[in-house]
PDB file of N, CA and C in Angstrom:
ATOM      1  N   UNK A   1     -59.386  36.709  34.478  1.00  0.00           N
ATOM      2  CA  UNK A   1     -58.001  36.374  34.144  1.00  0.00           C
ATOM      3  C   UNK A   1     -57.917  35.613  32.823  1.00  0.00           C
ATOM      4  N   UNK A   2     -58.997  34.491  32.472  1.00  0.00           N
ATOM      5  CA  UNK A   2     -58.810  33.803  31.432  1.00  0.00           C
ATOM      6  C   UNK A   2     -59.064  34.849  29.865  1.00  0.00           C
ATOM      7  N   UNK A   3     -60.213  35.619  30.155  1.00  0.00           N
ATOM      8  CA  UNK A   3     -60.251  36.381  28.991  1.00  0.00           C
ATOM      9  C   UNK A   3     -58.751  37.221  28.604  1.00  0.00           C
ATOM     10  N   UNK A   4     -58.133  37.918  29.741  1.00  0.00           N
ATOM     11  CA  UNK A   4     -57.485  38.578  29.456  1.00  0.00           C
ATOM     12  C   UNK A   4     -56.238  37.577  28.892  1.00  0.00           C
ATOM     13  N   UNK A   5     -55.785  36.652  29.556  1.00  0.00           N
ATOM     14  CA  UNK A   5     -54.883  36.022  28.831  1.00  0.00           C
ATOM     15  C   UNK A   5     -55.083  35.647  27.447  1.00  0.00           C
ATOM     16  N   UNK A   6     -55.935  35.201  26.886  1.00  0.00           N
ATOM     17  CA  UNK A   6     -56.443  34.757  25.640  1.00  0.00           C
ATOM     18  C   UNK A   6     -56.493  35.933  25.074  1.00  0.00           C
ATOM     19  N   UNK A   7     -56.795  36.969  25.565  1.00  0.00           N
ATOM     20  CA  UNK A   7     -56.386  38.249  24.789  1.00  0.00           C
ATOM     21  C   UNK A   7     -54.832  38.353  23.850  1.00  0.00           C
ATOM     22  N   UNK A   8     -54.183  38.215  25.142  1.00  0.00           N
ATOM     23  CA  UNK A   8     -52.746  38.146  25.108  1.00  0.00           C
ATOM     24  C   UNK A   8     -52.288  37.253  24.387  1.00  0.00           C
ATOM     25  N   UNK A   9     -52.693  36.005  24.292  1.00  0.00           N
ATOM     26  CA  UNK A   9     -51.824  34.954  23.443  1.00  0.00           C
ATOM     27  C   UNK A   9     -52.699  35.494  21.953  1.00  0.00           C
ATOM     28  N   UNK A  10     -53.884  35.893  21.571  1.00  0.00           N
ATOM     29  CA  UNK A  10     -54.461  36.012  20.285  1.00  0.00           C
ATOM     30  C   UNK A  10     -53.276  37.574  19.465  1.00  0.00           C
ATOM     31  N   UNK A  11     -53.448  38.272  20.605  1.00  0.00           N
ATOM     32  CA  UNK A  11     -51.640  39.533  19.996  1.00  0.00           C
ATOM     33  C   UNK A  11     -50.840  38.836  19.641  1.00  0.00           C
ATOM     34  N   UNK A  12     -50.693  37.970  20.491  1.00  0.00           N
ATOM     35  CA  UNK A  12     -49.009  37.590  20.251  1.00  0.00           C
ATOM     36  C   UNK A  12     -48.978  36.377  19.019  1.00  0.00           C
ATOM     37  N   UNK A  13     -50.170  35.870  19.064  1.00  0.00           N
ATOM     38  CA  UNK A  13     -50.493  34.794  17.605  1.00  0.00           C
ATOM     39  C   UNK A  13     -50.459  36.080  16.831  1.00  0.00           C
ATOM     40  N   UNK A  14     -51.013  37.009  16.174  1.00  0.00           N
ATOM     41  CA  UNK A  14     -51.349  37.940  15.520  1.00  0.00           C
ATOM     42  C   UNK A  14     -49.654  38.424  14.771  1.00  0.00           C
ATOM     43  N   UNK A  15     -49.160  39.056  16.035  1.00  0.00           N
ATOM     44  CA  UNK A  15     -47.415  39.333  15.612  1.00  0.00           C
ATOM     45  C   UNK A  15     -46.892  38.084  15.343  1.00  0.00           C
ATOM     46  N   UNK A  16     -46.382  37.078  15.773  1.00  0.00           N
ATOM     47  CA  UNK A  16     -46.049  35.924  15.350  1.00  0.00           C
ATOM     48  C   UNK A  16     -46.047  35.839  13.507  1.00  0.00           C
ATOM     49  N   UNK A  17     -47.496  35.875  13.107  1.00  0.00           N
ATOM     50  CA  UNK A  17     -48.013  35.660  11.912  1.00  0.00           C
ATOM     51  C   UNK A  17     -47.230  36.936  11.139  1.00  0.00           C
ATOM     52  N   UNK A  18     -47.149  38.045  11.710  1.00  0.00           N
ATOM     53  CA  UNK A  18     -46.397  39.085  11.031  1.00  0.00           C
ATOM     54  C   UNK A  18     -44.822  38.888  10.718  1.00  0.00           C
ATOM     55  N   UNK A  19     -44.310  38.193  11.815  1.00  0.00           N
ATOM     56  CA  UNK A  19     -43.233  37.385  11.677  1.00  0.00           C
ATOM     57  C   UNK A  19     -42.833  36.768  10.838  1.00  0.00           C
ATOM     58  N   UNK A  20     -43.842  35.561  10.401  1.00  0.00           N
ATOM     59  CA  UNK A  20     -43.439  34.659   9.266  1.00  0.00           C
ATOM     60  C   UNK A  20     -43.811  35.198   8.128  1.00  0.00           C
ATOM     61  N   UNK A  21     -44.348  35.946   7.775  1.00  0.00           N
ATOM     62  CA  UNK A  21     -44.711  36.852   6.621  1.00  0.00           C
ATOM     63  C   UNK A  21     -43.239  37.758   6.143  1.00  0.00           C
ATOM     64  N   UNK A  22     -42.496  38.262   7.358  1.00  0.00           N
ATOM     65  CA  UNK A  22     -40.675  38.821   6.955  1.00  0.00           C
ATOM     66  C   UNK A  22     -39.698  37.718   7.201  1.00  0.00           C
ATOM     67  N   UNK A  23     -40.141  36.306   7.402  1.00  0.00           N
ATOM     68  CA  UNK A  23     -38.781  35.842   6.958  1.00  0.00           C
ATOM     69  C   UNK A  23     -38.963  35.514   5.237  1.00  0.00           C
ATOM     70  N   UNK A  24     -37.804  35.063   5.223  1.00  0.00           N
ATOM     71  CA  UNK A  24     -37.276  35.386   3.822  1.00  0.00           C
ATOM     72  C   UNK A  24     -36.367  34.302   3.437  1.00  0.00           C
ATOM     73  N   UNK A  25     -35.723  34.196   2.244  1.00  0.00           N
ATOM     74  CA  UNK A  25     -35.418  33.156   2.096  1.00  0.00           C
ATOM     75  C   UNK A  25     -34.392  32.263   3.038  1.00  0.00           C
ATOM     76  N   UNK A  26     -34.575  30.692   3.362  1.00  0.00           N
ATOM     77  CA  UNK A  26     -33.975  29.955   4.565  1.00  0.00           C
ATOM     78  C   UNK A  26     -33.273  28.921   3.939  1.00  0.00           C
ATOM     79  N   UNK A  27     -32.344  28.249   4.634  1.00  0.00           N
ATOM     80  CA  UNK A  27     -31.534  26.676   4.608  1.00  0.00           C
ATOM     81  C   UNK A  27     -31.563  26.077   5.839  1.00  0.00           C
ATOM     82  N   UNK A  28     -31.671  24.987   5.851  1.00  0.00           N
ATOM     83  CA  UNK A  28     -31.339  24.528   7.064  1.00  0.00           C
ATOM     84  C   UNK A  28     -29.671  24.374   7.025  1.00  0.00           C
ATOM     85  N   UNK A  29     -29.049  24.146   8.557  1.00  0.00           N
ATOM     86  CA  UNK A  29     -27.956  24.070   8.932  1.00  0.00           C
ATOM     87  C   UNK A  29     -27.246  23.002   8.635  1.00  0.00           C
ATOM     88  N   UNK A  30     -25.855  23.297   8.733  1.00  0.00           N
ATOM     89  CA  UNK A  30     -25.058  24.124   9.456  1.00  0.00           C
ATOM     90  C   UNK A  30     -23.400  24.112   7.964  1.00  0.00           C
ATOM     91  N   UNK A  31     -23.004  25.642   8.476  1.00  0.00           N
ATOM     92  CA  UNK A  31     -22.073  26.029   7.268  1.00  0.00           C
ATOM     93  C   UNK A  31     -20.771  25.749   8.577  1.00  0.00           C
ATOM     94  N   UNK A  32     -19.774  25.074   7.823  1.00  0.00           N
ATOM     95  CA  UNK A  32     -18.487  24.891   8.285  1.00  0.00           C
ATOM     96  C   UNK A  32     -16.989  25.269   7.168  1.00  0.00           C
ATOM     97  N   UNK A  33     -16.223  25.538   7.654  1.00  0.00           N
ATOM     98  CA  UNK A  33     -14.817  25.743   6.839  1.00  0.00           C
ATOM     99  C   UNK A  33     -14.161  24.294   7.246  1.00  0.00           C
ATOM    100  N   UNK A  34     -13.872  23.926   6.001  1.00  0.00           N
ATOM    101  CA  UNK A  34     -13.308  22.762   5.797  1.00  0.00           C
ATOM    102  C   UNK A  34     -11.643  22.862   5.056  1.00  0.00           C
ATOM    103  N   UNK A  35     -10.833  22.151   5.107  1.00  0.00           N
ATOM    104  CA  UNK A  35      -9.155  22.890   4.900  1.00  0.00           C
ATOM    105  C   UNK A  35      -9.103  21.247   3.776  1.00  0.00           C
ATOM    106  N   UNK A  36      -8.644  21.819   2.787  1.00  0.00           N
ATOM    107  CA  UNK A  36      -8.239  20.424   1.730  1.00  0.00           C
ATOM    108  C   UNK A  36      -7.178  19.921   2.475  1.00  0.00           C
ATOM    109  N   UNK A  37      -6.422  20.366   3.104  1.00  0.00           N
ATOM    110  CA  UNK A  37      -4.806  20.278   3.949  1.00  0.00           C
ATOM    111  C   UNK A  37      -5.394  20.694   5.320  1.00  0.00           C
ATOM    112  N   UNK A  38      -5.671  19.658   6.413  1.00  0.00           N
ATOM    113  CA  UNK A  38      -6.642  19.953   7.617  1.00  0.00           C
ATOM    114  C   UNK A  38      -4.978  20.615   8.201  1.00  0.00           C
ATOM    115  N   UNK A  39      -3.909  19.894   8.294  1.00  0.00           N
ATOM    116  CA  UNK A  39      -2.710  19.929   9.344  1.00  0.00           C
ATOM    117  C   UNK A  39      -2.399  21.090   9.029  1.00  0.00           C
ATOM    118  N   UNK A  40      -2.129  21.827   7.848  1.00  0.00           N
ATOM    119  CA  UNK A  40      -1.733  23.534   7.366  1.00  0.00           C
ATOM    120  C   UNK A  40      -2.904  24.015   7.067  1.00  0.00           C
ATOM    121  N   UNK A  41      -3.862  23.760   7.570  1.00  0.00           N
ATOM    122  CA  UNK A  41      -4.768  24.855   7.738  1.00  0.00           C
ATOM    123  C   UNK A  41      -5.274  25.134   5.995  1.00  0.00           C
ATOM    124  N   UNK A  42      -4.511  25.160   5.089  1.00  0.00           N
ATOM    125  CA  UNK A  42      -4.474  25.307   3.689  1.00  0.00           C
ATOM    126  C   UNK A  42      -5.522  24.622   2.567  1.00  0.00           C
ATOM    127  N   UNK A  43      -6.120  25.312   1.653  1.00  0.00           N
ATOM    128  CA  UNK A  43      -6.679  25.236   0.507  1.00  0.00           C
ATOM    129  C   UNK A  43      -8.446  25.064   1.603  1.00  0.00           C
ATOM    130  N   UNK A  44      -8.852  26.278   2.384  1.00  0.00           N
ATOM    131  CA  UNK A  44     -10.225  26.537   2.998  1.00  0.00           C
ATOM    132  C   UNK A  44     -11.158  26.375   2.115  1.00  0.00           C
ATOM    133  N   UNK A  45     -12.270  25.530   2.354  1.00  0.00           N
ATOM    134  CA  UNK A  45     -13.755  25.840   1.265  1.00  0.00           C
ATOM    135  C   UNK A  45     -14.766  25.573   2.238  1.00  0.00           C
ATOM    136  N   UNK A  46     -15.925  26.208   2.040  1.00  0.00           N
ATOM    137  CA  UNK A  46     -17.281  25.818   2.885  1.00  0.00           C
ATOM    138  C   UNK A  46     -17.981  24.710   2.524  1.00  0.00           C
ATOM    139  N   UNK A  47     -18.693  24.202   3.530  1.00  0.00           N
ATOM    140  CA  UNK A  47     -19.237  23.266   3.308  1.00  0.00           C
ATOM    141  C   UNK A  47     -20.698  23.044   3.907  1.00  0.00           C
ATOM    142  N   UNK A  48     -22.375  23.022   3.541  1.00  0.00           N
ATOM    143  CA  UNK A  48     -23.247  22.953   3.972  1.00  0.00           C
ATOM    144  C   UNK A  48     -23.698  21.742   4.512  1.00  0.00           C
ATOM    145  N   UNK A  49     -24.111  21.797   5.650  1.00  0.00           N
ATOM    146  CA  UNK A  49     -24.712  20.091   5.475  1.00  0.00           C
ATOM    147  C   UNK A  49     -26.252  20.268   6.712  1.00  0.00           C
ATOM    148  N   UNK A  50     -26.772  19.427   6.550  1.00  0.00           N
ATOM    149  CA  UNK A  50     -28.136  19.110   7.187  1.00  0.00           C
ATOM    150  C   UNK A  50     -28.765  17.846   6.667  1.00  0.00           C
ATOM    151  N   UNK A  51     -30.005  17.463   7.326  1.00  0.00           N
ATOM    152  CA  UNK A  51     -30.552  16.365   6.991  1.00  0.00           C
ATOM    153  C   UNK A  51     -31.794  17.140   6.820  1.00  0.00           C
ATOM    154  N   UNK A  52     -32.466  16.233   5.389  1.00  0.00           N
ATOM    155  CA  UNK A  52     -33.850  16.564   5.212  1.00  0.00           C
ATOM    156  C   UNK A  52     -34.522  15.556   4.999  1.00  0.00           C
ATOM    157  N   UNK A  53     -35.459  15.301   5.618  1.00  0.00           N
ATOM    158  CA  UNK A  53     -36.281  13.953   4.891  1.00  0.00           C
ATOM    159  C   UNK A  53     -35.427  12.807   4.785  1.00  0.00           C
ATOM    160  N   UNK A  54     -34.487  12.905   6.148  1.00  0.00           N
ATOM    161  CA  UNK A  54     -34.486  11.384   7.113  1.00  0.00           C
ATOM    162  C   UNK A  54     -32.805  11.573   5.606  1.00  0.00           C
ATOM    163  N   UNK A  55     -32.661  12.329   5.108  1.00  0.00           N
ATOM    164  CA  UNK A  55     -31.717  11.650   4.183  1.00  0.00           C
ATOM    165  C   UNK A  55     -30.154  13.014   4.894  1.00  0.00           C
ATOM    166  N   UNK A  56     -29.153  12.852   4.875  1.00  0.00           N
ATOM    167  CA  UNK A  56     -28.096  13.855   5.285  1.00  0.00           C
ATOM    168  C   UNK A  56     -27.331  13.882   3.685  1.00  0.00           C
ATOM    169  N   UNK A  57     -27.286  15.132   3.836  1.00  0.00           N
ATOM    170  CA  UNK A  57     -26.758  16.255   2.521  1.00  0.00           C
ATOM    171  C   UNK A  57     -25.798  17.047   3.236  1.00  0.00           C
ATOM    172  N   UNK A  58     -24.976  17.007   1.906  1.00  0.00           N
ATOM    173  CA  UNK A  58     -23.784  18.198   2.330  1.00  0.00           C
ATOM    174  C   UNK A  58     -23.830  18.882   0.870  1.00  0.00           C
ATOM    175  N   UNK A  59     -23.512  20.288   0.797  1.00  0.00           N
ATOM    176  CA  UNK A  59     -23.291  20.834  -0.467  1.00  0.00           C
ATOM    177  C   UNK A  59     -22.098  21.852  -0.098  1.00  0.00           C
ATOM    178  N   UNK A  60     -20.973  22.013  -0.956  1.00  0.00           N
ATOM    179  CA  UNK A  60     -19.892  22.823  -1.091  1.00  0.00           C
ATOM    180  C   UNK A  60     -21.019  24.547  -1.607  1.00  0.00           C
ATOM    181  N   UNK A  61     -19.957  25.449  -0.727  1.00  0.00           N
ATOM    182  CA  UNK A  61     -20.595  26.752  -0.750  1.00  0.00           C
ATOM    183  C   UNK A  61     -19.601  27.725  -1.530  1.00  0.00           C
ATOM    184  N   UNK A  62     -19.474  28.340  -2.534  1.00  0.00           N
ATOM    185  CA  UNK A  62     -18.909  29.369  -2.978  1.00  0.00           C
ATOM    186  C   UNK A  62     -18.522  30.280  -1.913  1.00  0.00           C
ATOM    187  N   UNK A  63     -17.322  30.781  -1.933  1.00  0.00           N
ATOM    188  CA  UNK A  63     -16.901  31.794  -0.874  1.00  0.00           C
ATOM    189  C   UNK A  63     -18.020  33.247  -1.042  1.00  0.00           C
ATOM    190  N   UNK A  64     -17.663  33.199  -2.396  1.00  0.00           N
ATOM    191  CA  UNK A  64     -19.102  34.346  -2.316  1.00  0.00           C
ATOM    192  C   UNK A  64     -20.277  34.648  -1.744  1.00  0.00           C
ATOM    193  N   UNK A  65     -20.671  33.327  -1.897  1.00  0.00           N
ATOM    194  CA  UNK A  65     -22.187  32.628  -1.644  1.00  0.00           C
ATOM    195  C   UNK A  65     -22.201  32.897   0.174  1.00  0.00           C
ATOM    196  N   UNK A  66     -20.838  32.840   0.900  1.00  0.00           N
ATOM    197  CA  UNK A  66     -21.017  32.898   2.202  1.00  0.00           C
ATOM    198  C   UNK A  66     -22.173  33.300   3.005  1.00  0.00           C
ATOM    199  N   UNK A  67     -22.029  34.675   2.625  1.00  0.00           N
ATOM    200  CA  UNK A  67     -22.989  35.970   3.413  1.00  0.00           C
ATOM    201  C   UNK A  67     -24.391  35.409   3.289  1.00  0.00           C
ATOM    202  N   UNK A  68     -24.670  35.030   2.440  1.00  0.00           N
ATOM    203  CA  UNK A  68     -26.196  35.258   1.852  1.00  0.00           C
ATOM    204  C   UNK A  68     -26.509  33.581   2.638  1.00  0.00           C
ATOM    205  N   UNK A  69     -25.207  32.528   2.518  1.00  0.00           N
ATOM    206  CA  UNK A  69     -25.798  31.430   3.319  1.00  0.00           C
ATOM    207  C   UNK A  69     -26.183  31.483   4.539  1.00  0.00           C
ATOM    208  N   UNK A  70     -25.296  32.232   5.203  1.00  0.00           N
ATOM    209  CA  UNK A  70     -25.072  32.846   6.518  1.00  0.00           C
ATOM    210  C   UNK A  70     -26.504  33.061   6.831  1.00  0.00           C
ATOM    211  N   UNK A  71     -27.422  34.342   6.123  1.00  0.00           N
ATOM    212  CA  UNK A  71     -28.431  34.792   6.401  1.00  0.00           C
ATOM    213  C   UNK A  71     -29.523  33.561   6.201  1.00  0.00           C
ATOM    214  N   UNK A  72     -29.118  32.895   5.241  1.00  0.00           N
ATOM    215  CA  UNK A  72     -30.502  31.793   5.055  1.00  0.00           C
ATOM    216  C   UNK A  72     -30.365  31.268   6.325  1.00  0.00           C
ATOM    217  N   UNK A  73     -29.369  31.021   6.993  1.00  0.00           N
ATOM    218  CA  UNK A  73     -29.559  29.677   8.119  1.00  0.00           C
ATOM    219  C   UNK A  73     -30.279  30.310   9.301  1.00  0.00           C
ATOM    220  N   UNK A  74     -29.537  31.494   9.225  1.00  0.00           N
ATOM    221  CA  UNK A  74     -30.338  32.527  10.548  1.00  0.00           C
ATOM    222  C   UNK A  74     -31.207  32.555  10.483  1.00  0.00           C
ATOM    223  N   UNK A  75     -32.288  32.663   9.108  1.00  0.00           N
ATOM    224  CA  UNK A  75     -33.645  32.411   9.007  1.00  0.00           C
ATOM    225  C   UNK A  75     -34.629  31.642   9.610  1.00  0.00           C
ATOM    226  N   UNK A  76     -34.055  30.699   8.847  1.00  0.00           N
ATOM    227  CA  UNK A  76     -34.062  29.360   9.417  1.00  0.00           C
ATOM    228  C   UNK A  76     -34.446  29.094  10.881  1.00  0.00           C
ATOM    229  N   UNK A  77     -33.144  29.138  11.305  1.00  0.00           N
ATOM    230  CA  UNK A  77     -33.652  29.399  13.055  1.00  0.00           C
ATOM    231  C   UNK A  77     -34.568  30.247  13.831  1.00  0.00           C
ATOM    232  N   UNK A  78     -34.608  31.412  12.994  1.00  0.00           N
ATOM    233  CA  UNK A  78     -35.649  32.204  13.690  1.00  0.00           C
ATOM    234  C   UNK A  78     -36.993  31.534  13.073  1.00  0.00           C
ATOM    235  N   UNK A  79     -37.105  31.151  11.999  1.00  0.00           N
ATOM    236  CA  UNK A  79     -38.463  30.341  11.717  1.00  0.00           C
ATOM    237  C   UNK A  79     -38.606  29.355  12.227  1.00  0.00           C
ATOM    238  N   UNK A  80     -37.751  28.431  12.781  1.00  0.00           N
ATOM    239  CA  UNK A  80     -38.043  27.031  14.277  1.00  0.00           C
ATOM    240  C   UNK A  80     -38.331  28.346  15.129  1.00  0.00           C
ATOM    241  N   UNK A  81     -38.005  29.038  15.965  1.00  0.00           N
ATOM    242  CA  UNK A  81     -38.038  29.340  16.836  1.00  0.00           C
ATOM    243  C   UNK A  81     -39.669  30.030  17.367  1.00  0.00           C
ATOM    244  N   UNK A  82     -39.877  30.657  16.034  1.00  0.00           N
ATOM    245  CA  UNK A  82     -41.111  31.380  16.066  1.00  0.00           C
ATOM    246  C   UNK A  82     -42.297  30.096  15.835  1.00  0.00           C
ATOM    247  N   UNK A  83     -42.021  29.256  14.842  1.00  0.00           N
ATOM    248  CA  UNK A  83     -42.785  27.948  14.940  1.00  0.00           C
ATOM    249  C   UNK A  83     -42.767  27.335  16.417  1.00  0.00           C
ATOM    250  N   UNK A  84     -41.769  27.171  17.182  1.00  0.00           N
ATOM    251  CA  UNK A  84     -41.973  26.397  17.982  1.00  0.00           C
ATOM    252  C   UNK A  84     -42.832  27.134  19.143  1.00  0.00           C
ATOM    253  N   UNK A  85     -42.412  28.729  18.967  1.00  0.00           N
ATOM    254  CA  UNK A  85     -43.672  29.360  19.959  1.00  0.00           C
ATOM    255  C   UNK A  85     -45.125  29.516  19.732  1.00  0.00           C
ATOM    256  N   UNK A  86     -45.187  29.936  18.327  1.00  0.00           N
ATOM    257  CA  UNK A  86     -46.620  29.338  17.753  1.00  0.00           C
ATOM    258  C   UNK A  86     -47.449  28.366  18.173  1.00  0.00           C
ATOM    259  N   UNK A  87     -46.612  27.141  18.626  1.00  0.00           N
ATOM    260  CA  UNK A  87     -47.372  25.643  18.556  1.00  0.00           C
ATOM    261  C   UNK A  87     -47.888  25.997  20.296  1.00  0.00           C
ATOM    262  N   UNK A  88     -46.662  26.808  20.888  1.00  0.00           N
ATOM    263  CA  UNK A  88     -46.956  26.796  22.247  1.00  0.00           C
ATOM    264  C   UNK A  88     -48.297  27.166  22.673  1.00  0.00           C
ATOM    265  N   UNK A  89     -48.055  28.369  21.692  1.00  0.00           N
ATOM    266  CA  UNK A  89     -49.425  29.691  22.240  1.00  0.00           C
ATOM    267  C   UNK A  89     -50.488  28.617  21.881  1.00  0.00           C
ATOM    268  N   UNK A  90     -50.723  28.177  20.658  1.00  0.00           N
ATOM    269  CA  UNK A  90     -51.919  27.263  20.153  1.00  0.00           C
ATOM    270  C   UNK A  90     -52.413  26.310  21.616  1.00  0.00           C
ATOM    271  N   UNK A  91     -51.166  25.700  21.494  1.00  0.00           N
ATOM    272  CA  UNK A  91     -51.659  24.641  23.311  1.00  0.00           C
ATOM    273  C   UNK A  91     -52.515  25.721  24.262  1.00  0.00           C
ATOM    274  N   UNK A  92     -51.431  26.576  24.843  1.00  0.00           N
ATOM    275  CA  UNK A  92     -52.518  27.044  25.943  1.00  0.00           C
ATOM    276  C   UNK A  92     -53.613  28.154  25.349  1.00  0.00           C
ATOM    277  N   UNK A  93     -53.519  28.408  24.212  1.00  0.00           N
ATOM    278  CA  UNK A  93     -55.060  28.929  23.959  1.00  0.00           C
ATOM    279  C   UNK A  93     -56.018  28.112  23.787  1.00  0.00           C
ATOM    280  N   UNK A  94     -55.566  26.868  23.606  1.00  0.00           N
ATOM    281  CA  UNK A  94     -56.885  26.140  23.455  1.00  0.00           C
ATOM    282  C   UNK A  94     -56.793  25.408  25.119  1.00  0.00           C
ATOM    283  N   UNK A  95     -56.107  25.336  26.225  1.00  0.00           N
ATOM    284  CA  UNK A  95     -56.268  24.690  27.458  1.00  0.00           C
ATOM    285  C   UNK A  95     -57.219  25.639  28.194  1.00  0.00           C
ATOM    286  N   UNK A  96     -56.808  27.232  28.000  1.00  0.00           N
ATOM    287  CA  UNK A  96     -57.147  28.221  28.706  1.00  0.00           C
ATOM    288  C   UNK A  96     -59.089  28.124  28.010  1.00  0.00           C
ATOM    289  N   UNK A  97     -59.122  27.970  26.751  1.00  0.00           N
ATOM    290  CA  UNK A  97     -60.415  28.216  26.235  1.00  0.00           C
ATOM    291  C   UNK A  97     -61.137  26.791  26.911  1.00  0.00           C
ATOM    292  N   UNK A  98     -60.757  25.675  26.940  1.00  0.00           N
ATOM    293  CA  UNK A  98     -61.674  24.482  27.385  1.00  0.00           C
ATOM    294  C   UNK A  98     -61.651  25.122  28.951  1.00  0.00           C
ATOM    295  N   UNK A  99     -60.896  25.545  29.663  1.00  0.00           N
ATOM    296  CA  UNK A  99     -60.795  25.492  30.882  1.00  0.00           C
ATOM    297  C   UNK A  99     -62.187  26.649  31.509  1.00  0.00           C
ATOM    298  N   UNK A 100     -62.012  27.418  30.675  1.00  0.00           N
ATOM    299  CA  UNK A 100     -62.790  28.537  30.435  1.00  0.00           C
ATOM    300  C   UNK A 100     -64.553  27.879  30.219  1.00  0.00           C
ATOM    301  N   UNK A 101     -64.673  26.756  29.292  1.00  0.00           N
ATOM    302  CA  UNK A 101     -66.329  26.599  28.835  1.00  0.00           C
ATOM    303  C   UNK A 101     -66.071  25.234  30.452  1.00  0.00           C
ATOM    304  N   UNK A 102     -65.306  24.675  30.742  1.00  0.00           N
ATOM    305  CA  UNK A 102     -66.124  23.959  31.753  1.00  0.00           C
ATOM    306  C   UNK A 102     -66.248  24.418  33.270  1.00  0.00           C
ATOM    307  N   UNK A 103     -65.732  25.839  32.951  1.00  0.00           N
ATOM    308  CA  UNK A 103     -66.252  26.215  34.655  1.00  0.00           C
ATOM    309  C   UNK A 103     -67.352  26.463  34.929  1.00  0.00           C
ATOM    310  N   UNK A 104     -67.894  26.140  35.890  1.00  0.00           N
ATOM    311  CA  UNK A 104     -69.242  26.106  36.392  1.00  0.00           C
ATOM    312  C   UNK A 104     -70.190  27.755  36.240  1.00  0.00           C
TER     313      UNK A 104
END
């Protein structure tokens, strides 16, 4: 059972790595519509904001610029997401491998 699992998590490390090789360019979050006139809804502009390095940033987004922010953030998330499974597989490939050299 242990070989074969370690099989399995070394694929799925393998694709993973293929993963981060197609993301592409990222931002961290999060894009909001902001109204110069909140009560009429009136004079809309975007607005970026996130924290990096303990410091919080906001940057105004060109309406143009939308789409393409849009896609950076999605990135983004799919690169936590795939990082955070990465770290997983790493844990139990290395629990499954010690577990593996101290059986009798």
């Amino acid at each position: 059972m242990t070989n074969k699992r370690l099989d399995d998590i070394r694929k799925r490390i393998h694709k993973i790595k293929a993963e981060f090789a197609a993301i592409d360019d990222m931002r961290p979050w999060s894009l909001t519509r902001q109204y110069k006139d909140p009560q009429n809804q009136s004079g809309a502009y975007y607005q970026l904001s996130y924290t990096r390095q303990m410091k919080s940033r906001t940057e105004y987004v060109a309406r143009d610029c939308v789409r393409e922010v849009r896609r950076e953030i999605a990135s983004h998330t799919r690169f936590k997401a795939v990082t955070a499974e990465r770290v997983d597989l790493g844990i139990e490939h290395s629990r499954v491998r010690m577990k593996r050299a101290h059986k009798p």
